[in-house]
PDB file of N, CA and C in Angstrom:
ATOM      1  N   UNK A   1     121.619  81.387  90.046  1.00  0.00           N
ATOM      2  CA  UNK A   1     120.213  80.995  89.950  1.00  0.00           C
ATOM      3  C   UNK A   1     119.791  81.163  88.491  1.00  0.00           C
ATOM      4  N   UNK A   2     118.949  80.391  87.415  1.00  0.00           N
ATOM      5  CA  UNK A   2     118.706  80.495  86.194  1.00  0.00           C
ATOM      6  C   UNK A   2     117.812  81.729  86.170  1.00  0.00           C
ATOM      7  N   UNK A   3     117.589  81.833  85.074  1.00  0.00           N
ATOM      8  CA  UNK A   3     116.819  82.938  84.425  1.00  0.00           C
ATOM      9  C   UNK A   3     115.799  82.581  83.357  1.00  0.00           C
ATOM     10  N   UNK A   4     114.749  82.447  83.535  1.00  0.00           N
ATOM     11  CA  UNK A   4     113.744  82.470  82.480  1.00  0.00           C
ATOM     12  C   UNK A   4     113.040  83.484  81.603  1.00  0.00           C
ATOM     13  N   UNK A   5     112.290  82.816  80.820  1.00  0.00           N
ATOM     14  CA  UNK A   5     111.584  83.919  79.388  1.00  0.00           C
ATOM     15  C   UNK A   5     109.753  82.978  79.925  1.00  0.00           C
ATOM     16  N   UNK A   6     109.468  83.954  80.347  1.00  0.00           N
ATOM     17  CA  UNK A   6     107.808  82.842  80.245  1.00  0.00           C
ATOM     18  C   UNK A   6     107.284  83.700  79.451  1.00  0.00           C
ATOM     19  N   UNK A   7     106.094  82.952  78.698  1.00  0.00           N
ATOM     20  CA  UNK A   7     105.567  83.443  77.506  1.00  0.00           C
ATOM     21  C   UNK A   7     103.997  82.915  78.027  1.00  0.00           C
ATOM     22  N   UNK A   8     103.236  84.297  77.839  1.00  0.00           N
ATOM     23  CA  UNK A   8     102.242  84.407  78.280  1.00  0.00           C
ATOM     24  C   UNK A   8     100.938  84.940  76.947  1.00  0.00           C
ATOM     25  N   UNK A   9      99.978  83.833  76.714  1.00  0.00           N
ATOM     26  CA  UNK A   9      99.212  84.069  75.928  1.00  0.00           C
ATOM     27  C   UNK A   9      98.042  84.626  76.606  1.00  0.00           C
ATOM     28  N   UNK A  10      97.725  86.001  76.080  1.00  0.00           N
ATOM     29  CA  UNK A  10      97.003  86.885  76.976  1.00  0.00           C
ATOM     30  C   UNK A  10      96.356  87.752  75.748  1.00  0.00           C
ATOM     31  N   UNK A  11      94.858  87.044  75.195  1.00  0.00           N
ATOM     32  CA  UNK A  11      94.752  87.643  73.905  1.00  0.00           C
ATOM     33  C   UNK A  11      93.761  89.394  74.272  1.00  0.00           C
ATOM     34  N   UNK A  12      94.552  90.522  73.400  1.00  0.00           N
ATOM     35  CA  UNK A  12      94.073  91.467  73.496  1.00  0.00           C
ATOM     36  C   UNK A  12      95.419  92.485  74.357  1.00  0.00           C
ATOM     37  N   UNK A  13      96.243  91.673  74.608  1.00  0.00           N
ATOM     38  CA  UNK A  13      97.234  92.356  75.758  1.00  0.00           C
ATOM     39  C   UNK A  13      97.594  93.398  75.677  1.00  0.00           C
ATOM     40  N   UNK A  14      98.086  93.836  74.681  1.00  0.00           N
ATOM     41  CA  UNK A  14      98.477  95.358  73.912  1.00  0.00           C
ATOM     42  C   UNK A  14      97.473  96.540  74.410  1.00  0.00           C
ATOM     43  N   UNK A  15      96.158  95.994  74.717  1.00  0.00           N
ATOM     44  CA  UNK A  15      95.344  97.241  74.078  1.00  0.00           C
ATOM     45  C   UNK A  15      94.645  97.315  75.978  1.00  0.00           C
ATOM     46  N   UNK A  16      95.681  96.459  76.903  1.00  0.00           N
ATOM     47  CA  UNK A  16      95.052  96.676  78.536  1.00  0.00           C
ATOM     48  C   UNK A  16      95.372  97.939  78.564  1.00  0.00           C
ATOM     49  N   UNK A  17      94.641  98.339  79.970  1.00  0.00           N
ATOM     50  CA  UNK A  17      94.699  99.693  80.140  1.00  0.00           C
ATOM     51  C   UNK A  17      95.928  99.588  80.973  1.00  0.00           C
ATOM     52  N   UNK A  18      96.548 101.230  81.342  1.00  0.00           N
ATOM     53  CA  UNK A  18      97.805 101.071  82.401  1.00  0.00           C
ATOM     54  C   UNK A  18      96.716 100.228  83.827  1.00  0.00           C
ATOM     55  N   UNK A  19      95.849 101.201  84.136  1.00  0.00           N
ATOM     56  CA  UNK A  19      95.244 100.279  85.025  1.00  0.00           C
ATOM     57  C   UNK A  19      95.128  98.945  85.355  1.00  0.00           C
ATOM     58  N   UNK A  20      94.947  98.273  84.252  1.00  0.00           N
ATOM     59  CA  UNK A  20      94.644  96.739  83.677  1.00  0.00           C
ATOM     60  C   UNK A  20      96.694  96.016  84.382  1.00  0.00           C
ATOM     61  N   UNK A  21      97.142  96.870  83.677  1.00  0.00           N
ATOM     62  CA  UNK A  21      98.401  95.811  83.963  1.00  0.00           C
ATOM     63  C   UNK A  21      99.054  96.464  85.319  1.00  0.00           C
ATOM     64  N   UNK A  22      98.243  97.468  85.779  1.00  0.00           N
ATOM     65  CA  UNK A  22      99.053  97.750  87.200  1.00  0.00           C
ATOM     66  C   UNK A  22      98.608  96.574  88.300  1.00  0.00           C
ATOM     67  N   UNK A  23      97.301  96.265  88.077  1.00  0.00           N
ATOM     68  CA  UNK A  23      96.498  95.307  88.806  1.00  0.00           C
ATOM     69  C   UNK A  23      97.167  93.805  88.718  1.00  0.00           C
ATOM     70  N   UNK A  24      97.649  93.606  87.354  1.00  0.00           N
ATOM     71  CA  UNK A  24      98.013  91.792  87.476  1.00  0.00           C
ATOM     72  C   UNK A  24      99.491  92.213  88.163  1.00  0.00           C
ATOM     73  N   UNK A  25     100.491  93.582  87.745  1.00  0.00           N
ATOM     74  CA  UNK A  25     101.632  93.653  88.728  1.00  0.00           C
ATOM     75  C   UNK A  25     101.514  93.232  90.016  1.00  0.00           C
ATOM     76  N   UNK A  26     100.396  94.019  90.359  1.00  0.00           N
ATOM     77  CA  UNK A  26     100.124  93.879  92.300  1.00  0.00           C
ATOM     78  C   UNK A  26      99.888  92.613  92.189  1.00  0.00           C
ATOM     79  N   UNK A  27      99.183  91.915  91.667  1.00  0.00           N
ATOM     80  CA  UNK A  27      98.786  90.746  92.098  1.00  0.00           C
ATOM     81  C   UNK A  27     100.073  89.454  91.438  1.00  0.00           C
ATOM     82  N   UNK A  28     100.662  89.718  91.051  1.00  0.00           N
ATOM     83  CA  UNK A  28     101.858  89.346  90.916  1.00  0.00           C
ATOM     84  C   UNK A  28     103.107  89.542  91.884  1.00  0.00           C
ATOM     85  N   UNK A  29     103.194  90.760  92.074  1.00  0.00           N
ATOM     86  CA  UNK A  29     103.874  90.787  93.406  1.00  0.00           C
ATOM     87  C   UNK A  29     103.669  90.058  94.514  1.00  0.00           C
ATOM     88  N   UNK A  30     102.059  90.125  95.054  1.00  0.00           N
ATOM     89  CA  UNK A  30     101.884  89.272  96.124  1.00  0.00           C
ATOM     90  C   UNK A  30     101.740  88.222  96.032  1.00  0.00           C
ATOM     91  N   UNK A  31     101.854  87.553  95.194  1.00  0.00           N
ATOM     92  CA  UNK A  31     102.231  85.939  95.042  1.00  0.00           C
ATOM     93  C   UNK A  31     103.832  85.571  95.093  1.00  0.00           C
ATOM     94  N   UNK A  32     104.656  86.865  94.556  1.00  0.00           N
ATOM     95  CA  UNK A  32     105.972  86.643  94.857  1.00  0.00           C
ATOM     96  C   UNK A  32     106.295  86.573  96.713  1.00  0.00           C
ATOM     97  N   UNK A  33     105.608  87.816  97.026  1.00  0.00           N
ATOM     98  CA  UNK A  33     106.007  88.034  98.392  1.00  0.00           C
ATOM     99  C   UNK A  33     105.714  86.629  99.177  1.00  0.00           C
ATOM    100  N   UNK A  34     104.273  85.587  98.705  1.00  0.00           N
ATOM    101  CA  UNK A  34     103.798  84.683  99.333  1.00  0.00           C
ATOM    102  C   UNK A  34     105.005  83.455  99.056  1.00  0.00           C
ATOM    103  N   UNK A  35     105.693  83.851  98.229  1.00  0.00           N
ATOM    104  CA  UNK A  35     106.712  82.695  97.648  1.00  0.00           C
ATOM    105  C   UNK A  35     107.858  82.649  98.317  1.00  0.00           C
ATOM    106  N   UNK A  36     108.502  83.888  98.560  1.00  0.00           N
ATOM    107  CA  UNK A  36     109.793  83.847  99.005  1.00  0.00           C
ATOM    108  C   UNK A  36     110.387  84.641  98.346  1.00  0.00           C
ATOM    109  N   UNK A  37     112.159  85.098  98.284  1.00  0.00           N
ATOM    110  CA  UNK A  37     112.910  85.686  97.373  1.00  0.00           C
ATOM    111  C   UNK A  37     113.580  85.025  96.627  1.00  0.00           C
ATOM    112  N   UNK A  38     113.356  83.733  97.146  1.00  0.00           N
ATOM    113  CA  UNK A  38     114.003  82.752  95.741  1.00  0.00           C
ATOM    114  C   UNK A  38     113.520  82.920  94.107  1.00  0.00           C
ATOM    115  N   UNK A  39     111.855  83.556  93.813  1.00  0.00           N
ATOM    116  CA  UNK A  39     111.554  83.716  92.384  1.00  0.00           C
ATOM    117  C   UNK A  39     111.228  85.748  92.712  1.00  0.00           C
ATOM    118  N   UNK A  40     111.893  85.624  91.559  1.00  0.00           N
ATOM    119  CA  UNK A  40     111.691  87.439  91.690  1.00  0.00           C
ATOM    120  C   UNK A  40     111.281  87.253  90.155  1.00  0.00           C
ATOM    121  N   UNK A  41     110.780  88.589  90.213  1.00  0.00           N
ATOM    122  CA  UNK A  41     110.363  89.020  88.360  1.00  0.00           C
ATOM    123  C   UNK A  41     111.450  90.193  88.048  1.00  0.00           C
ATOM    124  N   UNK A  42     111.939  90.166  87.048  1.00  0.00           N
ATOM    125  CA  UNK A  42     112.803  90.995  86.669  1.00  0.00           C
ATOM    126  C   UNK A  42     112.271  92.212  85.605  1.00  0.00           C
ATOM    127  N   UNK A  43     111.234  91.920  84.478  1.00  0.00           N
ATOM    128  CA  UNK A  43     110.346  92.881  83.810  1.00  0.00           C
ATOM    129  C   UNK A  43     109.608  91.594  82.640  1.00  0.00           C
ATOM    130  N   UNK A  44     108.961  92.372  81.953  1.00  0.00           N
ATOM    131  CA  UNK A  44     108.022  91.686  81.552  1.00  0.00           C
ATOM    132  C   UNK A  44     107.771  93.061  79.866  1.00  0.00           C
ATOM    133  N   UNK A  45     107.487  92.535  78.644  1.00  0.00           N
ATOM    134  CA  UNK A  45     107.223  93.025  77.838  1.00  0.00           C
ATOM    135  C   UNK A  45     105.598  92.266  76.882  1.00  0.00           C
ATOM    136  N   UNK A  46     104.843  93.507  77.250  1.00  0.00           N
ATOM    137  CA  UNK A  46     103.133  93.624  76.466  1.00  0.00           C
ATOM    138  C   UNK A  46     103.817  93.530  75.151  1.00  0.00           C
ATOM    139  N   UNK A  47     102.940  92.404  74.389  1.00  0.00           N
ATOM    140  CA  UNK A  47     102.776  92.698  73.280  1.00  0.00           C
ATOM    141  C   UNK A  47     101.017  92.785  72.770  1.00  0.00           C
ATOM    142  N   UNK A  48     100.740  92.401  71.288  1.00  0.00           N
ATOM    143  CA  UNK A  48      99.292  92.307  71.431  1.00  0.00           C
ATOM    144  C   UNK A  48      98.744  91.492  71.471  1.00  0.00           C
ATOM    145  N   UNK A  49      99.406  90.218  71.549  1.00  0.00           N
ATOM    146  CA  UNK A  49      98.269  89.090  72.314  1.00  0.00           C
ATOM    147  C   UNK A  49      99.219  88.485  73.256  1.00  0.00           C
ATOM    148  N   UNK A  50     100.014  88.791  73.661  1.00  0.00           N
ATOM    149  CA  UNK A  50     101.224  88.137  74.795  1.00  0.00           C
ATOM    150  C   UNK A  50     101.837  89.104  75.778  1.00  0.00           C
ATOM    151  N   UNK A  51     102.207  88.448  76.145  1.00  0.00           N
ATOM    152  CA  UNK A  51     103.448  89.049  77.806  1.00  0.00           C
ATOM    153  C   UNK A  51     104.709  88.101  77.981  1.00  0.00           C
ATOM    154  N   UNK A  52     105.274  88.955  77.371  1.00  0.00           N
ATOM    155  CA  UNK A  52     106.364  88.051  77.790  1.00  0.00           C
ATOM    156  C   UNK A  52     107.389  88.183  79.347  1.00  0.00           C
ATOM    157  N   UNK A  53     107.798  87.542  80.187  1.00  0.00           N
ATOM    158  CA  UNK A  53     108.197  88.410  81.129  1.00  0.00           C
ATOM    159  C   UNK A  53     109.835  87.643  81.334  1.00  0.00           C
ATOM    160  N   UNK A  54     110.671  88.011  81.988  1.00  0.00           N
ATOM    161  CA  UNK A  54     111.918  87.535  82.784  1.00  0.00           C
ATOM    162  C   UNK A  54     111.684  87.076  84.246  1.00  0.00           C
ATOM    163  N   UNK A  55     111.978  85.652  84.658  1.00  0.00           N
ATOM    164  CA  UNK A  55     111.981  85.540  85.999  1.00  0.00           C
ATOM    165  C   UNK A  55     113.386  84.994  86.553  1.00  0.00           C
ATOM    166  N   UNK A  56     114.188  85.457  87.116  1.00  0.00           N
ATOM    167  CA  UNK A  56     114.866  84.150  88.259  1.00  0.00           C
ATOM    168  C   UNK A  56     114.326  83.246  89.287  1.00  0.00           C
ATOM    169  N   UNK A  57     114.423  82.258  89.321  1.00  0.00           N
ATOM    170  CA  UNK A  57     113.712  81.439  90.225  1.00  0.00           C
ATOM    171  C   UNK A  57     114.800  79.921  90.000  1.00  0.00           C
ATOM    172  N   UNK A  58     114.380  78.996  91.014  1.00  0.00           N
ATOM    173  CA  UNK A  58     115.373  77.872  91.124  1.00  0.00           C
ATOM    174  C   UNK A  58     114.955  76.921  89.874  1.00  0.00           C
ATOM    175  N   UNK A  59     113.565  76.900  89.715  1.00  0.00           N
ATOM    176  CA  UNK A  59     113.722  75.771  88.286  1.00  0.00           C
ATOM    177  C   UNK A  59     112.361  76.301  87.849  1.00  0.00           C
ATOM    178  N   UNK A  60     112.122  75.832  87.012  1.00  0.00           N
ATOM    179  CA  UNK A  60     110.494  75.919  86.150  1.00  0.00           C
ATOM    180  C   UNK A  60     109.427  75.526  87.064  1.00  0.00           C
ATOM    181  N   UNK A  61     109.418  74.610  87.971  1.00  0.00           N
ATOM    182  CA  UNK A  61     108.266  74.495  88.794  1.00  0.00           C
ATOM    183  C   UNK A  61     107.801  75.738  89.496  1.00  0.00           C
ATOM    184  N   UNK A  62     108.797  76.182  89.783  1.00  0.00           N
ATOM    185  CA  UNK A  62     108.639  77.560  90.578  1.00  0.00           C
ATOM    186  C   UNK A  62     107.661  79.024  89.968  1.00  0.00           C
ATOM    187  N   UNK A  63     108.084  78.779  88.817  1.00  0.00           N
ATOM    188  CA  UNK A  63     107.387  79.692  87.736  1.00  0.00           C
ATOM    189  C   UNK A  63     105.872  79.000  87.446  1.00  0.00           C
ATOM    190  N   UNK A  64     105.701  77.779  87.873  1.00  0.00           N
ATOM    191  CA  UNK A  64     104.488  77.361  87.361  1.00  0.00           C
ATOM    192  C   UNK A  64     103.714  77.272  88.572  1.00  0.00           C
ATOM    193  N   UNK A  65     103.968  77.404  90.017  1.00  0.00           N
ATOM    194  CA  UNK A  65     103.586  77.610  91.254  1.00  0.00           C
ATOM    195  C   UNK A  65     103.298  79.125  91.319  1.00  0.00           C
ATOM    196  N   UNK A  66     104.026  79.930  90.557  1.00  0.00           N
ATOM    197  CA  UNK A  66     103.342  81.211  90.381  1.00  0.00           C
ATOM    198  C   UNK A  66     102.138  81.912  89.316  1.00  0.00           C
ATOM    199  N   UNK A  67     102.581  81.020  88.897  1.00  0.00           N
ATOM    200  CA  UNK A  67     101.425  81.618  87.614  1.00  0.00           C
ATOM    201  C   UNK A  67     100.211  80.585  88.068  1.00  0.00           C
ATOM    202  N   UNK A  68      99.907  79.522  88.704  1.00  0.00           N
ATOM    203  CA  UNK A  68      98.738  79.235  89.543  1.00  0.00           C
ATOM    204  C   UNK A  68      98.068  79.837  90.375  1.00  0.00           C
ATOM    205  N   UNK A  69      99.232  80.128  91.451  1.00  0.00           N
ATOM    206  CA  UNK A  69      98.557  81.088  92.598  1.00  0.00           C
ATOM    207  C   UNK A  69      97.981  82.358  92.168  1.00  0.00           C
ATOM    208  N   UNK A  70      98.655  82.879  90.843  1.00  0.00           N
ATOM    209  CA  UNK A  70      98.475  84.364  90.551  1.00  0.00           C
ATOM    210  C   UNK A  70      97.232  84.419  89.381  1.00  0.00           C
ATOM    211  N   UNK A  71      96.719  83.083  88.794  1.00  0.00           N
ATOM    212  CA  UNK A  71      95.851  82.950  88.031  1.00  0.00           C
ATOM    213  C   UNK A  71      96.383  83.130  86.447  1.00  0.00           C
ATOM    214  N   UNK A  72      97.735  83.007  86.101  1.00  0.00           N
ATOM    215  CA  UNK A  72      98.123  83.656  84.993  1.00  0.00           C
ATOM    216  C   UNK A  72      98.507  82.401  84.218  1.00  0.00           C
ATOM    217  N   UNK A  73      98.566  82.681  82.988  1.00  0.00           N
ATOM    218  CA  UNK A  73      98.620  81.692  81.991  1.00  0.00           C
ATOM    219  C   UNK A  73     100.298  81.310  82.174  1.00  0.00           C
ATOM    220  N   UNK A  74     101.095  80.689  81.946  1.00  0.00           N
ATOM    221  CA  UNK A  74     102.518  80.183  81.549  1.00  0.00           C
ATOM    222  C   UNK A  74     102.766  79.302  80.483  1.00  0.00           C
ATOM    223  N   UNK A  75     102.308  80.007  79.180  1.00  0.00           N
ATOM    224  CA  UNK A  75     102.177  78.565  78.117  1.00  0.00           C
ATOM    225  C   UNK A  75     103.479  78.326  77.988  1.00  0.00           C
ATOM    226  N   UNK A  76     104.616  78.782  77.808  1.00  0.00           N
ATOM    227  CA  UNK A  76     105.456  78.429  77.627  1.00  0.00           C
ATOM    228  C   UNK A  76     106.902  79.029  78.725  1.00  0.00           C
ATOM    229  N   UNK A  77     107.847  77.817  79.520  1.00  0.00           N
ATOM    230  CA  UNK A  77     108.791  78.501  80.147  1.00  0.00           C
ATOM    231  C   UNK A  77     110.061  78.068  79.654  1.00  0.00           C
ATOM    232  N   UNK A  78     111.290  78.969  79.631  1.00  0.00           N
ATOM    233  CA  UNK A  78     112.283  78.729  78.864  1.00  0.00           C
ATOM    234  C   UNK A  78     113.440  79.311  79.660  1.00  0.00           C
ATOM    235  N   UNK A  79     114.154  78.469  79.922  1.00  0.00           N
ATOM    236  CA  UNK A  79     115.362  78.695  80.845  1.00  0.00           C
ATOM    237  C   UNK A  79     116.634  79.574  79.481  1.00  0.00           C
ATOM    238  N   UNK A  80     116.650  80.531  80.146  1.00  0.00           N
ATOM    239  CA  UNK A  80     117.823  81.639  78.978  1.00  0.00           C
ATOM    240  C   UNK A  80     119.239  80.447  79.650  1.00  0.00           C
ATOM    241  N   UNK A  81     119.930  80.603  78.159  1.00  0.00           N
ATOM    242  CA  UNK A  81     120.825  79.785  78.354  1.00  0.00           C
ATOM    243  C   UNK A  81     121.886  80.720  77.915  1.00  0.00           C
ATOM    244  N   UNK A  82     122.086  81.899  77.796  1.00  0.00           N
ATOM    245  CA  UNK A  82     122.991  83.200  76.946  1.00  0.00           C
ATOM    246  C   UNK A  82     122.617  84.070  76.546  1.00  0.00           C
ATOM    247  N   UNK A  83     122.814  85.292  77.261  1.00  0.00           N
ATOM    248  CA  UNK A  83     122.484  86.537  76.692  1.00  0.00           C
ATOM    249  C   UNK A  83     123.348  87.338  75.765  1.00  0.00           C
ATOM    250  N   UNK A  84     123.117  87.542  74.668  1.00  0.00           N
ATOM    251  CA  UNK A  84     123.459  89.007  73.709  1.00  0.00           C
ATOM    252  C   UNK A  84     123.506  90.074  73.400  1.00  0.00           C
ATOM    253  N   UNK A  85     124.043  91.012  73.070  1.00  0.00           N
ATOM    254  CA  UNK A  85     123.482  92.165  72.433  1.00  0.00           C
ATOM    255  C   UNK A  85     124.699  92.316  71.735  1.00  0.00           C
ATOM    256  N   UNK A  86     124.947  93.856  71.654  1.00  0.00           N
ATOM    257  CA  UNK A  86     125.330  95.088  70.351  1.00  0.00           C
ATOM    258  C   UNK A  86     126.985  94.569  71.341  1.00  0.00           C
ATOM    259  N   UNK A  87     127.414  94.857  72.762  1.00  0.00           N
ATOM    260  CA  UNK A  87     128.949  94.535  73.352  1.00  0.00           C
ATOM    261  C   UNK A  87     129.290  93.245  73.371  1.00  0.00           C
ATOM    262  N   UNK A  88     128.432  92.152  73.047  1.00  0.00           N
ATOM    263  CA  UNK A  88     128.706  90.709  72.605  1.00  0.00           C
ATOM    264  C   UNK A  88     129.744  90.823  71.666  1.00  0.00           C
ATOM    265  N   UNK A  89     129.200  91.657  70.572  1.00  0.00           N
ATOM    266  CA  UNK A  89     129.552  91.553  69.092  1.00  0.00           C
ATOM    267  C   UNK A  89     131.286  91.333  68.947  1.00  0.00           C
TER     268      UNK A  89
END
């Protein structure tokens, strides 16, 4: 199943409270649960005006059926085509 990078313009993001991002989790979750196990979230990294997160799901529509239901921005989705690091090398 692919793996995506969605990139989420969310200005101020850095400075939510834990509260703030426990709330779009839950409400992220239950749009997954409403979806199926075909799109799962894998994690997601705050920056200060973005979110970037990891999803598996069957194609990009899927990711954009979630970020509707869930009210969340998806400016940009990007199917990972190869992962790297430091044991690549």
């Amino acid at each position: 199943m692919p793996k995506f990078i969605i990139e989420r313009d969310i200005p101020g993001a850095g400075k939510m409270t834990q509260d703030d991002l426990q709330a779009i989790s839950q409400r992220s979750c239950a749009v997954l649960r409403a979806l199926g196990p075909q799109t799962q979230w894998i994690e997601s990294y705050v920056t200060d005006d973005k979110i970037y997160c990891v999803y598996i799901a069957e194609n990009a529509a899927a990711i954009k059926e979630h970020a509707a239901q869930g009210g969340f921005p998806a400016n940009r989705i990007s199917e990972i085509r190869a992962i790297i690091d430091p044991a690549t090398a």
